[in-house]
C-alpha atoms as a PDB file:
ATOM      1  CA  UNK A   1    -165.098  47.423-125.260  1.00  0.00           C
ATOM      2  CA  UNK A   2    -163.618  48.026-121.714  1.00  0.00           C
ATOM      3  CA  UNK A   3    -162.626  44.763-121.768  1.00  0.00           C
ATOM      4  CA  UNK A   4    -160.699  44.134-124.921  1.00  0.00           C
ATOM      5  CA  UNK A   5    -158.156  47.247-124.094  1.00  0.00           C
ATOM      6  CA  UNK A   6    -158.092  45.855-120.418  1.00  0.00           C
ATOM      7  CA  UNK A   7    -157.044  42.803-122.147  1.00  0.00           C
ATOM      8  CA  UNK A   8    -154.873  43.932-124.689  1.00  0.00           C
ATOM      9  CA  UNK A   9    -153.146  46.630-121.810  1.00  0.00           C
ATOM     10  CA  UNK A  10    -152.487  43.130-120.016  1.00  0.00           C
ATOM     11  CA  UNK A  11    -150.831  41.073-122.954  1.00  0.00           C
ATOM     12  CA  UNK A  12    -148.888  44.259-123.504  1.00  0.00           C
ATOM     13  CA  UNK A  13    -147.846  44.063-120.251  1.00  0.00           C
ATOM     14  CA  UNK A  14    -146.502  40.547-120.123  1.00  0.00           C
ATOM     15  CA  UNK A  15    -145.461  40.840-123.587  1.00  0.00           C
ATOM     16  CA  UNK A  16    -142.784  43.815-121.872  1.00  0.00           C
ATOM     17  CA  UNK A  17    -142.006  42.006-118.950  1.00  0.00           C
ATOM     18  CA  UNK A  18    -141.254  39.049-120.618  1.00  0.00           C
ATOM     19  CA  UNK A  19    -138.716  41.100-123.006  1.00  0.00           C
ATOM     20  CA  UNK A  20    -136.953  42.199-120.497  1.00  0.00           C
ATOM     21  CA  UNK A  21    -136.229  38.561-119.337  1.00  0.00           C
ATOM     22  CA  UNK A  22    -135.446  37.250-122.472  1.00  0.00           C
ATOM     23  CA  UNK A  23    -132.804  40.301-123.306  1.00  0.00           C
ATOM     24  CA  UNK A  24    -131.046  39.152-120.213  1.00  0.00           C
ATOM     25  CA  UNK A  25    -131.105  35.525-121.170  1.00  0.00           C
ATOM     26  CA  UNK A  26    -129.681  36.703-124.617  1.00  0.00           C
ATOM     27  CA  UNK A  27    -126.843  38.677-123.163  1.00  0.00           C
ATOM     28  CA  UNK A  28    -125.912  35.746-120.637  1.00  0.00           C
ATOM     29  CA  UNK A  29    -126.456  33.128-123.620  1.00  0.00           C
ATOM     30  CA  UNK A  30    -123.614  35.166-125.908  1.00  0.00           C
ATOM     31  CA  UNK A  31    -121.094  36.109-123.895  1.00  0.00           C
ATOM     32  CA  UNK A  32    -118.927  32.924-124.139  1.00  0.00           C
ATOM     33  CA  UNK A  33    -118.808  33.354-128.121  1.00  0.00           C
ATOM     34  CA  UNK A  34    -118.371  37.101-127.614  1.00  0.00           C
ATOM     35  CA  UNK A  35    -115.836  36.728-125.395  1.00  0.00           C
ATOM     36  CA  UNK A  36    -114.097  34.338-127.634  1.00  0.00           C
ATOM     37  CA  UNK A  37    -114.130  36.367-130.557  1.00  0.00           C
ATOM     38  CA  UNK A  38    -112.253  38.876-128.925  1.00  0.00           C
ATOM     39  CA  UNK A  39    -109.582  36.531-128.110  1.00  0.00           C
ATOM     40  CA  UNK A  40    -109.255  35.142-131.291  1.00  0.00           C
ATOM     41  CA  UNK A  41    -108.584  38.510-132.531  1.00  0.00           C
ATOM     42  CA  UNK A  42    -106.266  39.866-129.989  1.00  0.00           C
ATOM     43  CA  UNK A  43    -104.364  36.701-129.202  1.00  0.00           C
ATOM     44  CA  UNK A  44    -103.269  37.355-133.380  1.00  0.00           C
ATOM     45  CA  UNK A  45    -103.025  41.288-133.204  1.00  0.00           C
ATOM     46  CA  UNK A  46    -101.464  41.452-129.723  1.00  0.00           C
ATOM     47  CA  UNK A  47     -99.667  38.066-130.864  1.00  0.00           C
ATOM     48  CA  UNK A  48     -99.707  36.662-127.383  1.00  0.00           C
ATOM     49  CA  UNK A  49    -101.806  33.074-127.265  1.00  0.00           C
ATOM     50  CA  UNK A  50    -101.825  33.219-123.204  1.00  0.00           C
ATOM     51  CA  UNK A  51    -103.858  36.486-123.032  1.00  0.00           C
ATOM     52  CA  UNK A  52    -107.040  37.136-121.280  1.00  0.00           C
ATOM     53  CA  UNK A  53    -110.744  38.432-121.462  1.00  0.00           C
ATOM     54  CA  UNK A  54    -112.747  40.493-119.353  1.00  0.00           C
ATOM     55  CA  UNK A  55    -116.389  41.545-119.969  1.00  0.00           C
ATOM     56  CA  UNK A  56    -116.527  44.924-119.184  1.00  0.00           C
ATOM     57  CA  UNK A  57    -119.922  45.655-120.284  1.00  0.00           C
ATOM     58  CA  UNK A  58    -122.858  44.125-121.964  1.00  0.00           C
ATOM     59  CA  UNK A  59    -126.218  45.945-123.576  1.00  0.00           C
ATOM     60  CA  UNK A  60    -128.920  44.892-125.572  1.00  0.00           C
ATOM     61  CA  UNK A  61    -129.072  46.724-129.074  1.00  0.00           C
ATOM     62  CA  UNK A  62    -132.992  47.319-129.831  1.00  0.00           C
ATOM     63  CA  UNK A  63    -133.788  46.477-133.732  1.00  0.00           C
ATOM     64  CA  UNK A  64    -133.978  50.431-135.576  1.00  0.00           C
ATOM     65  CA  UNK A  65    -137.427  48.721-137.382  1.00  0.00           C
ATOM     66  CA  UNK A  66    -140.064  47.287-135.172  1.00  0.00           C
ATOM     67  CA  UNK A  67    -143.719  46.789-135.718  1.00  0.00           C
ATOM     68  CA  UNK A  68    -146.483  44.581-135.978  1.00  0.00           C
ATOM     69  CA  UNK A  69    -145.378  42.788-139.263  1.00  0.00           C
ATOM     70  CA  UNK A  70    -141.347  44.264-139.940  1.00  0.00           C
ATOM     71  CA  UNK A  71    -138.628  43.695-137.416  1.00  0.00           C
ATOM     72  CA  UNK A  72    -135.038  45.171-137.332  1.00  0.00           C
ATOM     73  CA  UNK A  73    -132.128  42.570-136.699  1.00  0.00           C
ATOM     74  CA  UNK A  74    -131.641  41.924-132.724  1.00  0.00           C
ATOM     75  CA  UNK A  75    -127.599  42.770-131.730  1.00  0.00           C
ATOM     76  CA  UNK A  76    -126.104  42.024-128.521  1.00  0.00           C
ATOM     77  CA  UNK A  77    -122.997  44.259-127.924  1.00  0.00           C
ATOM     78  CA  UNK A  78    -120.657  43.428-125.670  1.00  0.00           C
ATOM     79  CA  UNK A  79    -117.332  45.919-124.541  1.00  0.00           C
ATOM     80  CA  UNK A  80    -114.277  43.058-123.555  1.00  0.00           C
ATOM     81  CA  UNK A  81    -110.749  43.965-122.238  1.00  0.00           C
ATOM     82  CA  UNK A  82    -108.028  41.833-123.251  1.00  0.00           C
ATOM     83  CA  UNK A  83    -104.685  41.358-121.691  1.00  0.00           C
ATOM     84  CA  UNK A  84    -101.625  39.464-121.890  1.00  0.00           C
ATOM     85  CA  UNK A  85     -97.786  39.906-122.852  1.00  0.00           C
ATOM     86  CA  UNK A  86     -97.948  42.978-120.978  1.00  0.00           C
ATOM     87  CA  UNK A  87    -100.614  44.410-123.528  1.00  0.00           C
ATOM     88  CA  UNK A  88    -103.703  45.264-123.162  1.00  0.00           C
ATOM     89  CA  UNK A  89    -106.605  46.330-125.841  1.00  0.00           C
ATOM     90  CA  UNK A  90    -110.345  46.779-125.690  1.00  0.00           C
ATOM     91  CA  UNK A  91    -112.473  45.214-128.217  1.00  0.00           C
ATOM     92  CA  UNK A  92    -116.512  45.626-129.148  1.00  0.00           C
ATOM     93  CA  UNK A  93    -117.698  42.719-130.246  1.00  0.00           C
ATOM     94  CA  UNK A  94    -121.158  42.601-131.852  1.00  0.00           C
ATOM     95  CA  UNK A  95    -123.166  38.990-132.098  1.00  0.00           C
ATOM     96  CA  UNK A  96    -126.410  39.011-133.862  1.00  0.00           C
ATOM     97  CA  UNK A  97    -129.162  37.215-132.112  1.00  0.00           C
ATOM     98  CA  UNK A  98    -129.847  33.746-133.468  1.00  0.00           C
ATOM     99  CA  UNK A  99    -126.932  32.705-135.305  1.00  0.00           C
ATOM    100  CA  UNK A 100    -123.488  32.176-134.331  1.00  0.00           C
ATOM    101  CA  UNK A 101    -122.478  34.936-136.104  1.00  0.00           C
ATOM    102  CA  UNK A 102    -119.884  37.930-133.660  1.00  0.00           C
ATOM    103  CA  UNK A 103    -117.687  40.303-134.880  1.00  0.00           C
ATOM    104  CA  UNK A 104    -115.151  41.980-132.796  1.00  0.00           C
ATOM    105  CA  UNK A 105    -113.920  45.986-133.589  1.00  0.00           C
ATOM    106  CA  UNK A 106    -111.008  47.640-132.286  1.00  0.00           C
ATOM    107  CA  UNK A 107    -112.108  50.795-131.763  1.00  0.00           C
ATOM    108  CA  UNK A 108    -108.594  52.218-130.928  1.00  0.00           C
ATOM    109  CA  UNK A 109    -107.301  51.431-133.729  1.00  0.00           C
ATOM    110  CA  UNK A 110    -106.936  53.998-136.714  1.00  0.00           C
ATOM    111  CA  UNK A 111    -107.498  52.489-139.963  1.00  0.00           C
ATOM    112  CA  UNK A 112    -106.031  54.333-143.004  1.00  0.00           C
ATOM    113  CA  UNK A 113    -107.949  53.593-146.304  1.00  0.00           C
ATOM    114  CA  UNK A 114    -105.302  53.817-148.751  1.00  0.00           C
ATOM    115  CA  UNK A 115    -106.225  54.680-152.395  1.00  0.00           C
END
């Protein structure tokens, strides 16, 4: 019996270790669409084609349902800085892990919902 939770301690282990690595291969593996997104969006709000991204900050978004047999949806977020035309705007872009799929929010914007 000693053995099986030595063993299962030590695929637990690896199993951590190994998610670690993989959460920094997904945040290096996104960036480029993240940081595209971003553009895309403030090259048409900021309408200025020339301007530039900056990744300002990058974090791993753990799924809210995790388990054995149910898993969440795994998020990369990513905080860019745009500039150009003597603008500049921060975006958060959010890319869902495997698909192409990233969104990118202005959160300094304020949105009125008009009825």
């Amino acid at each position: 019996m000693t053995k099986l939770w030595t063993l299962l301690a030590l695929c637990t282990t690896m199993a951590v270790t190994t998610g670690c690595a993989t959460q920094n291969q997904l945040l290096t593996q996104k960036q480029g669409s993240a940081t595209q997104a971003a553009l895309q969006r403030a090259q048409f709000e900021m309408n200025c084609p020339t301007a530039t991204g900056t990744v300002l900050s990058s974090d791993y978004i753990q799924p809210a349902i995790q388990g054995p047999w149910v898993s969440g949806l795994q998020r990369v977020e990513y905080t860019i800085g745009v500039q150009g035309c003597d603008k500049r705007e921060v975006y958060v872009v959010l890319c869902q892990v495997g698909t192409d799929t990233c969104f990118a929010a202005n959160p300094n914007r304020n949105y009125v919902l008009q009825r």
